[in-house]
Every structure is written in C-alpha cells, then in structure tokens.
C-alpha atoms as a PDB file:
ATOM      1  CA  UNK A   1     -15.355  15.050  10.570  1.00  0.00           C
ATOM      2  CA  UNK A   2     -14.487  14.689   6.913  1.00  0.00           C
ATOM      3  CA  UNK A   3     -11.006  15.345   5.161  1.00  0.00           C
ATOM      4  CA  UNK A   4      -9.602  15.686   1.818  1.00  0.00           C
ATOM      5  CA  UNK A   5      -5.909  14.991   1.230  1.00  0.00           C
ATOM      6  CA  UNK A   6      -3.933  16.816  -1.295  1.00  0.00           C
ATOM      7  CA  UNK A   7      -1.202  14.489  -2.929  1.00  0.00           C
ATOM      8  CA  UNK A   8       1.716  16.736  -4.756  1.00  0.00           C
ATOM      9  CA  UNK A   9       3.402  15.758  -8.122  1.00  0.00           C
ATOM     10  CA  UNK A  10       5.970  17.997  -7.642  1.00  0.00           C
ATOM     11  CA  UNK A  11       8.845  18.559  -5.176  1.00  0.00           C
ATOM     12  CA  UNK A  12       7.752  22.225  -4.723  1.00  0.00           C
ATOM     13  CA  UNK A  13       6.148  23.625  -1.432  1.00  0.00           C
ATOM     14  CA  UNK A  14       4.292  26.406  -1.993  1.00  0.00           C
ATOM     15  CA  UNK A  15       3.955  29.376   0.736  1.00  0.00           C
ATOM     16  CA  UNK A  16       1.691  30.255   2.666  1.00  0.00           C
ATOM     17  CA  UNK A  17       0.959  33.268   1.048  1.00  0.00           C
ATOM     18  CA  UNK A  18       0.415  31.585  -2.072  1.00  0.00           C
ATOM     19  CA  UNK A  19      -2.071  29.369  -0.857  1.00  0.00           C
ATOM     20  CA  UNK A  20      -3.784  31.719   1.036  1.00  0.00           C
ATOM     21  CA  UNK A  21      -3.770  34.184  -2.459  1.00  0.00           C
ATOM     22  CA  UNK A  22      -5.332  31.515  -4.341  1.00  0.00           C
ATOM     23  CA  UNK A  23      -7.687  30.007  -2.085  1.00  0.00           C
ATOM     24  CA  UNK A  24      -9.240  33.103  -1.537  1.00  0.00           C
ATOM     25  CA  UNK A  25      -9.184  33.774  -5.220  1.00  0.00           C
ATOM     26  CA  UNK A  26     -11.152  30.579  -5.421  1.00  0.00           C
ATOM     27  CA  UNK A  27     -13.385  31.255  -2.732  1.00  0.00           C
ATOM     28  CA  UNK A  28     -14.708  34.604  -4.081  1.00  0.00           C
ATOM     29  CA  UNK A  29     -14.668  33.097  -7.644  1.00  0.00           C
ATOM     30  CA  UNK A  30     -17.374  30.958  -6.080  1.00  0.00           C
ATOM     31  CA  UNK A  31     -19.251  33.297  -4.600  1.00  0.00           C
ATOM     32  CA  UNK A  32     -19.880  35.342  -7.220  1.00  0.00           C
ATOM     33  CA  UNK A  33     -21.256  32.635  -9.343  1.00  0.00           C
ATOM     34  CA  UNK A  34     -24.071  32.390  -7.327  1.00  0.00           C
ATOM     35  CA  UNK A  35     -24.649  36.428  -6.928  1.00  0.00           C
ATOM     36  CA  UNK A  36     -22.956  36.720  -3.574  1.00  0.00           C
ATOM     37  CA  UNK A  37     -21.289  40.316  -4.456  1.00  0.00           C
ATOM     38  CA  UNK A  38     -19.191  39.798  -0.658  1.00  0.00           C
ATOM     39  CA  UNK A  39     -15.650  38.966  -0.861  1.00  0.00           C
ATOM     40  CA  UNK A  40     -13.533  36.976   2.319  1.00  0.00           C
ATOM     41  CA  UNK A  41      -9.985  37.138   2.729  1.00  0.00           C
ATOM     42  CA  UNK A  42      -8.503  33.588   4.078  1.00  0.00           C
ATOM     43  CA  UNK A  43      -5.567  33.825   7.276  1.00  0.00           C
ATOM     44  CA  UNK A  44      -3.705  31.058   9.027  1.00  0.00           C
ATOM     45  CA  UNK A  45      -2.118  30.690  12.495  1.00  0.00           C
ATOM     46  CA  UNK A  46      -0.119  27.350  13.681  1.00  0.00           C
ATOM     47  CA  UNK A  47      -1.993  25.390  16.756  1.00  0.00           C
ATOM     48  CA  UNK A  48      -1.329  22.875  18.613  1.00  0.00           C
ATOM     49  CA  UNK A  49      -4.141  19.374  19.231  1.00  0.00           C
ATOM     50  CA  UNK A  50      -6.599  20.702  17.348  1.00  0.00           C
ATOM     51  CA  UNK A  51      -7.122  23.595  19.650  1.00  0.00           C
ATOM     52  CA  UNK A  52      -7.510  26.631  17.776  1.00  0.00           C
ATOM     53  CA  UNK A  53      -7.856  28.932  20.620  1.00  0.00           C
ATOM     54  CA  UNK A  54      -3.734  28.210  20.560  1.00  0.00           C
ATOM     55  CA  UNK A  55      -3.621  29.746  17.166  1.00  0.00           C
ATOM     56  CA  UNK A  56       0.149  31.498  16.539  1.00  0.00           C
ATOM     57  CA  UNK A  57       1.219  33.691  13.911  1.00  0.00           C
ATOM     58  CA  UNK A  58       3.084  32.358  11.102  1.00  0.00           C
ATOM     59  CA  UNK A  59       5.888  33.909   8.942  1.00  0.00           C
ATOM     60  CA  UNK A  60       3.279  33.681   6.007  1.00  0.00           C
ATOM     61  CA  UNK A  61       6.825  33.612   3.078  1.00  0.00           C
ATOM     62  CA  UNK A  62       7.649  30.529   4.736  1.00  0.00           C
ATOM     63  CA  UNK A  63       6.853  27.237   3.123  1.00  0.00           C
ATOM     64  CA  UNK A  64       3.717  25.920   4.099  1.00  0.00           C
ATOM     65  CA  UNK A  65       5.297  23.192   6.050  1.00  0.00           C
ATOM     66  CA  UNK A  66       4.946  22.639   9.572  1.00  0.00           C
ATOM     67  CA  UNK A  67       5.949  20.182  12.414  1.00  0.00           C
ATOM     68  CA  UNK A  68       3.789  17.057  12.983  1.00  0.00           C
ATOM     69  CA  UNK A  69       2.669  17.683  16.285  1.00  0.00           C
ATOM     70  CA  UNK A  70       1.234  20.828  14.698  1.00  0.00           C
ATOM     71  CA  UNK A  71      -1.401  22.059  12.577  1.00  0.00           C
ATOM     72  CA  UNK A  72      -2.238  24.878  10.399  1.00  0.00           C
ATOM     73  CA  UNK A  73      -5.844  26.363  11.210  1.00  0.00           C
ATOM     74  CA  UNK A  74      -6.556  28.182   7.776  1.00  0.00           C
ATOM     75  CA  UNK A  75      -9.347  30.950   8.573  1.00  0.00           C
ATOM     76  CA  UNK A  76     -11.375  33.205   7.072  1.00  0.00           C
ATOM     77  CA  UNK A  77     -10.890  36.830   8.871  1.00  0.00           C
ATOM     78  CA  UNK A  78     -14.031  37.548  11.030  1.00  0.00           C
ATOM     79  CA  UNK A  79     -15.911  33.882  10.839  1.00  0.00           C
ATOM     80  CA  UNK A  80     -15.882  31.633  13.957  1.00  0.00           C
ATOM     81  CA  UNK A  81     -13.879  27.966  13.014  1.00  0.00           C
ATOM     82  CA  UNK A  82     -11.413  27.616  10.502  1.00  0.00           C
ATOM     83  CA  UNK A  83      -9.968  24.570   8.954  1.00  0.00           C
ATOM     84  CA  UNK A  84      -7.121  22.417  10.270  1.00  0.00           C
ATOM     85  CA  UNK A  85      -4.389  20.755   7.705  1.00  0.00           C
ATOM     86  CA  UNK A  86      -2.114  18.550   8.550  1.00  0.00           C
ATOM     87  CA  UNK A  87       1.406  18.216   7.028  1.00  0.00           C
ATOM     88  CA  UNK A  88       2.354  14.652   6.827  1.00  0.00           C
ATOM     89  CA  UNK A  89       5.475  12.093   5.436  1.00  0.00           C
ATOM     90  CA  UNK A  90       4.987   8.967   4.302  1.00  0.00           C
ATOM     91  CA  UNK A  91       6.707   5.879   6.131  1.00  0.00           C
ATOM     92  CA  UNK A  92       8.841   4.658   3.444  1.00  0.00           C
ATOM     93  CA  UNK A  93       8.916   1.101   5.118  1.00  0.00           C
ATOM     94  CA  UNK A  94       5.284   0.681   6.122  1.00  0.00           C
ATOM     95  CA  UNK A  95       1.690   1.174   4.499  1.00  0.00           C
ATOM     96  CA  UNK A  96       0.650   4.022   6.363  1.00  0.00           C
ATOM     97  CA  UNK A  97      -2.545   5.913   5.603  1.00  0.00           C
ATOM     98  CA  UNK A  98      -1.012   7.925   2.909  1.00  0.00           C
ATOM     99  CA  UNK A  99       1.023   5.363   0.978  1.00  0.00           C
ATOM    100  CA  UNK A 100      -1.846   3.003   1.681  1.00  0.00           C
ATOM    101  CA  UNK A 101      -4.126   5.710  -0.031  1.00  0.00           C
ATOM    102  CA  UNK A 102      -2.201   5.917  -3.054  1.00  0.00           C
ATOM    103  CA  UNK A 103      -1.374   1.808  -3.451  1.00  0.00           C
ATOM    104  CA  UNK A 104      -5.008   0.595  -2.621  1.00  0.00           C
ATOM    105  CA  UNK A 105      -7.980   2.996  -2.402  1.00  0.00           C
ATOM    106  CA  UNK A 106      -6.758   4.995  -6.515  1.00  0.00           C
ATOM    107  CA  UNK A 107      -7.178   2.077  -8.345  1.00  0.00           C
ATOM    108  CA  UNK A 108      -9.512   0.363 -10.878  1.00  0.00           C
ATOM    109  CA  UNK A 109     -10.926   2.280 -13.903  1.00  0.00           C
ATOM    110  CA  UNK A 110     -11.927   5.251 -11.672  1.00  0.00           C
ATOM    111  CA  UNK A 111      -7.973   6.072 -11.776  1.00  0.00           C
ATOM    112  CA  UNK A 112      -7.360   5.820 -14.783  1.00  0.00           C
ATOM    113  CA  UNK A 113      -5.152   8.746 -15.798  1.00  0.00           C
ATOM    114  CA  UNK A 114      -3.760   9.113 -12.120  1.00  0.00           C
ATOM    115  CA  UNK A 115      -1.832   6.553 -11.575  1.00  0.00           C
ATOM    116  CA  UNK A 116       1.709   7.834 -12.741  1.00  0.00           C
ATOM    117  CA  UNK A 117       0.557  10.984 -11.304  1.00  0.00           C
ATOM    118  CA  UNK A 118      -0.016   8.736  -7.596  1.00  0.00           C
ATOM    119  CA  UNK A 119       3.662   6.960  -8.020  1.00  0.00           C
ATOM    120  CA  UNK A 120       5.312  10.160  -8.575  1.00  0.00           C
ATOM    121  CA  UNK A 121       3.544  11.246  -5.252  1.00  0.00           C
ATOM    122  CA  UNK A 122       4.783   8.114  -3.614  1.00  0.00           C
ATOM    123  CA  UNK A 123       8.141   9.289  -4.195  1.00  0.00           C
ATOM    124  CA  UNK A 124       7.712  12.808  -2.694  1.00  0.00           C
ATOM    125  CA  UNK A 125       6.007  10.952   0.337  1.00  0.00           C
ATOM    126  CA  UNK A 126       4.583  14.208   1.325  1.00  0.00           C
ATOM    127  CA  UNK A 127       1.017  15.375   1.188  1.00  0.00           C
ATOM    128  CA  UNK A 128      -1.243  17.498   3.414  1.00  0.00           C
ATOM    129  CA  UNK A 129      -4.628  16.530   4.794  1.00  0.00           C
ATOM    130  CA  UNK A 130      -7.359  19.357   5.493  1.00  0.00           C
ATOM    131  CA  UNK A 131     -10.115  18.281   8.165  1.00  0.00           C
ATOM    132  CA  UNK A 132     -13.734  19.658   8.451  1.00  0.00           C
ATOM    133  CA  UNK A 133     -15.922  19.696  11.510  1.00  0.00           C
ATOM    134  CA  UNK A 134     -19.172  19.818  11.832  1.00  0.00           C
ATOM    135  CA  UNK A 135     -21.086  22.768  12.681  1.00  0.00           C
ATOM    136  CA  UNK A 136     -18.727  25.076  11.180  1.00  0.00           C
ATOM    137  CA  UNK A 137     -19.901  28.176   9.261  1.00  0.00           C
ATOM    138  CA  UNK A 138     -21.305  27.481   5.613  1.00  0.00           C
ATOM    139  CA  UNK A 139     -18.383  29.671   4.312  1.00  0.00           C
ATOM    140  CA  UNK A 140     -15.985  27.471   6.417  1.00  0.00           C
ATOM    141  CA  UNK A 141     -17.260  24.588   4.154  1.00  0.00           C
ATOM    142  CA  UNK A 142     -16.105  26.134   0.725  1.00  0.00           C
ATOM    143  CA  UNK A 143     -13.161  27.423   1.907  1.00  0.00           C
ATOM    144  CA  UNK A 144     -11.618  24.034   2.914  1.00  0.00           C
ATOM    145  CA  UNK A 145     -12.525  22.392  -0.662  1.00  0.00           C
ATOM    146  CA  UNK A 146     -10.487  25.773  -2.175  1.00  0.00           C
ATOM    147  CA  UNK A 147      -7.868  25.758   0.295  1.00  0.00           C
ATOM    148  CA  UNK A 148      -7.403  21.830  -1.083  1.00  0.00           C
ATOM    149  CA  UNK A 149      -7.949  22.834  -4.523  1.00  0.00           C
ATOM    150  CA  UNK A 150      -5.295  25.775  -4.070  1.00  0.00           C
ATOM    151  CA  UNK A 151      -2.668  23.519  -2.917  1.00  0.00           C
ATOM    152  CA  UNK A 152      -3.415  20.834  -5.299  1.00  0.00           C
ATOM    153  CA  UNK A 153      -2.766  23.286  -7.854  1.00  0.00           C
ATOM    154  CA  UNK A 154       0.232  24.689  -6.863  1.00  0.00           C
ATOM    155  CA  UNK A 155       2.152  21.432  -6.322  1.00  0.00           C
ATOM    156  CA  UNK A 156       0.671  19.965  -9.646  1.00  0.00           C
ATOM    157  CA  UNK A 157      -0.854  17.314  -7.700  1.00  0.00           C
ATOM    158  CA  UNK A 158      -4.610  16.244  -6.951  1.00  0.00           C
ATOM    159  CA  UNK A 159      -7.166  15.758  -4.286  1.00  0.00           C
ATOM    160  CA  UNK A 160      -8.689  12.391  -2.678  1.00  0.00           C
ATOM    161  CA  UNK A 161     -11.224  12.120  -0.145  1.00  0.00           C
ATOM    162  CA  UNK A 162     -12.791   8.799   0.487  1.00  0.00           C
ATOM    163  CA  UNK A 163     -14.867   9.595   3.807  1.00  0.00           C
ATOM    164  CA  UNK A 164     -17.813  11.810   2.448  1.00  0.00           C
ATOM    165  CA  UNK A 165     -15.958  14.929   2.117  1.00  0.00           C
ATOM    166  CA  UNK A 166     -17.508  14.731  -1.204  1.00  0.00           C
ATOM    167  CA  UNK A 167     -18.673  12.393  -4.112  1.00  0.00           C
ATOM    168  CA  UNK A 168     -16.150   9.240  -3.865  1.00  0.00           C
ATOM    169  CA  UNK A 169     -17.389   8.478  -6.907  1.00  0.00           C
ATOM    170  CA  UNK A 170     -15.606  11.661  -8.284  1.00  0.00           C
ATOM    171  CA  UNK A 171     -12.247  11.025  -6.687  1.00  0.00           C
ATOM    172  CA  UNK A 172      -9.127  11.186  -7.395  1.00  0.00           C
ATOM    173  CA  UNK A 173      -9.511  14.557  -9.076  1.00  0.00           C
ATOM    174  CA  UNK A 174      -7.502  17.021 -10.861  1.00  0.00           C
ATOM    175  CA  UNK A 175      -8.316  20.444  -9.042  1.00  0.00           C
ATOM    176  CA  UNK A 176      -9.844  22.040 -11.949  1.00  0.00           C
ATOM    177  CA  UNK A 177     -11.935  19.445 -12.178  1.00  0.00           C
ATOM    178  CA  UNK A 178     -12.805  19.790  -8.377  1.00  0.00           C
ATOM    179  CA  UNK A 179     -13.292  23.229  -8.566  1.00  0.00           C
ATOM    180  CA  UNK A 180     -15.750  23.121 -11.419  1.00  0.00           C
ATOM    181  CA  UNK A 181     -18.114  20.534  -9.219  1.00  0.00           C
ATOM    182  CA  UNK A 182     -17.713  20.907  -5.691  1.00  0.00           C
ATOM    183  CA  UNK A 183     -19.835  22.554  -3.479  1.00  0.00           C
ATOM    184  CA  UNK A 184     -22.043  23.171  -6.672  1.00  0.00           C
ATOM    185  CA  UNK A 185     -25.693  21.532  -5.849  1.00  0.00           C
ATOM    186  CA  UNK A 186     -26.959  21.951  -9.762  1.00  0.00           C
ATOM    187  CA  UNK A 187     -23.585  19.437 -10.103  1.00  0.00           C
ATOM    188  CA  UNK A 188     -24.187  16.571  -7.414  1.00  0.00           C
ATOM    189  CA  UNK A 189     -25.248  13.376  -8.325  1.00  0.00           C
ATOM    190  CA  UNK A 190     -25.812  12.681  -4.571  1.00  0.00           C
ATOM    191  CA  UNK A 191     -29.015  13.739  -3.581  1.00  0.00           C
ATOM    192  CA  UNK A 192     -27.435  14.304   0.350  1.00  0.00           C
ATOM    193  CA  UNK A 193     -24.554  16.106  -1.087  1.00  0.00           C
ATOM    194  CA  UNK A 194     -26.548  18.239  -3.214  1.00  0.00           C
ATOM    195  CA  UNK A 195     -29.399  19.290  -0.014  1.00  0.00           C
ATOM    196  CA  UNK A 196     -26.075  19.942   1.814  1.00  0.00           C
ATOM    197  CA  UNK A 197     -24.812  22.222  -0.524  1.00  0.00           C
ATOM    198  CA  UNK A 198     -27.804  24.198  -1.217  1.00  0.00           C
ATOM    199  CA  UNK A 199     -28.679  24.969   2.446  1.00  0.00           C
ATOM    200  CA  UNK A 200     -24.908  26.031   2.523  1.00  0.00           C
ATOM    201  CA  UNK A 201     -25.182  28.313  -0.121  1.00  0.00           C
ATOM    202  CA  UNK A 202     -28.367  29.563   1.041  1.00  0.00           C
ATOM    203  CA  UNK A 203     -27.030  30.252   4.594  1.00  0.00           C
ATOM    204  CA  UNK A 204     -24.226  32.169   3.354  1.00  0.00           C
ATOM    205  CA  UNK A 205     -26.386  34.428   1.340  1.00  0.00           C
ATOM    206  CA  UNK A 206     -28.422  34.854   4.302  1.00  0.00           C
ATOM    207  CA  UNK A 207     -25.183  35.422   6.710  1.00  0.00           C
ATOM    208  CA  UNK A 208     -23.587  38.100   3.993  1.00  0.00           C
ATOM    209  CA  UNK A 209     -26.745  40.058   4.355  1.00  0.00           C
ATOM    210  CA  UNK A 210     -26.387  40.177   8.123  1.00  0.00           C
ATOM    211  CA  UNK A 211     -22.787  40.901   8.197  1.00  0.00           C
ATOM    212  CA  UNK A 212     -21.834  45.058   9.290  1.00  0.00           C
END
C-alpha cells in the first residue's frame, strides 16, 4: 500500500461535491491527453475498517470531514476498488505521523519554498491521507493522485508522499505541479515509476475499449 497526504494551508474544508467535481475534472483532463476519448465520473460512500463492501451514502454538501474510525472510499462509478482517505488531527502535544511529517521528513533544500506553507499547516493540524492498494484497476491509480491533487487545491495546501506513492524526490509539491508530472511516464525520472505508469496507461486504453 502507498499513500499520499494532503496538508491544507487554509482553514477551509471543501465538500464533497467539490472534490469529487474537480477530481473528476482532473481525471478526464488526463485522459484525454493521452487520446482516451472515455470520460469517468468519481462517487464516495463512508466505510468502516477498510471494508468497502460497508460503503454508506454520504450527504455529498457536507464537508468532506468524517469521524476517525471512518473512512471515505472515493470511487469511480462502475470500476471494482476505490480509494480510501483518511481524515486525521494532529496531536498538538506529541509528534505524531502528521506533525512529525511536517517537522522532520519537509526539510533541507528540497523544501525550500514550503516551509511557511508546512507551519501554517501545523496550525490547522488537519490533513487527509489517501491510501492505494495493490491490484486495483489502472484507472483507480490516477484517480487517487487527482483526488489528492483536488483537495490540495481546494484547501491551498500541497501533497507529500514519502513511501513510493511517487517520486520522493519530487515531494512536497504544489498540486499543479503534481498534476503536470504524475502518472505521466514521458515525465519520470524513475525508471520503475515510469514502466508502472505506462502499463497503467496502456491497460486503461485497453479496458475503455472493452467497456459496453
């Protein structure tokens, strides 16, 4: 499993709808950069351990806020999988994973420009983290980058994934910036990252085709 965390800069919480308007804005944005004339609409559901067969409906111009023993399963209407985020505050009085995130792992030159941009995070102590399994449909895949990049953008904030999601080398990162490299082969300076990518793309070429 590999995650990205989106970190706001601003106290706003987007709603679901608007995350799921511009993720799926980004996702067929994508896709029809590399001639994939197919569009996908993204959903989401509440579950509960992971489990998405527990998947409840959500009042979708609510924040997109949940309770910590849950998790929103973002989907993409008629694809097996989804993505599951987690909505999670920082211990004020402890280095948990997210304040330890932001104090230790975005630092030296490579965060250079993020580093107000982390301390005003700090101070929300609020940020979501989206998890990818494997074996999930290629289209699965982008989506949870664009889902990321879609809240990233709507709080102001930025993405950070040190744990292969993609390129560490290319984190922290604005989500323009993110959305301009990732999942993009032709962009990846890591030769497993850009194989992984390809086949991706190629599969979901390949699975439009077959779709009714």
């Amino acid at each position: 499993m590999t995650s990205f965390d989106v970190f706001p800069c601003s106290e706003k919480i987007p709603s679901f709808e608007e995350v799921l308007r511009l993720g799926t804005r980004y996702v067929n944005g994508f896709l029809k950069t590399y001639d994939i004339p197919q569009s996908i609409s993204l959903d989401v559901g509440l579950c509960f351990e992971g489990n998405l067969e527990t998947r409840t409906a959500v009042n979708v111009d609510g924040p997109c806020w949940w309770l910590e023993d849950q998790d929103a399963c973002f989907y993409i209407r008629g694809f097996p999988g989804g993505t599951l985020v987690q909505a999670k505050v920082m211990n004020p009085n402890r280095d948990d994973v997210g304040t330890g995130t932001l104090k230790y792992e975005i630092a030296g030159k490579k965060a250079e420009g993020f580093l107000d941009s982390a301390r005003q995070s700090h101070r929300i102590r609020r940020f979501w983290t989206l998890n990818r399994n494997g074996g999930q449909p290629a289209t699965i895949n982008l989506a949870y980058g664009m889902i990321a990049a879609a809240l990233a953008t709507l709080t102001s904030g930025f993405i950070y994934s040190g744990d292969g999601a993609w390129d560490y080398r290319q984190m922290p990162a604005w989500p323009d910036d993110f959305r301009r490299w990732y999942f993009r082969p032709e962009l990846a300076d890591d030769p497993n990252l850009r194989k992984w990518s390809l086949r991706c793309i190629e599969s979901m070429r390949e699975g439009f085709k077959s779709m009714p």
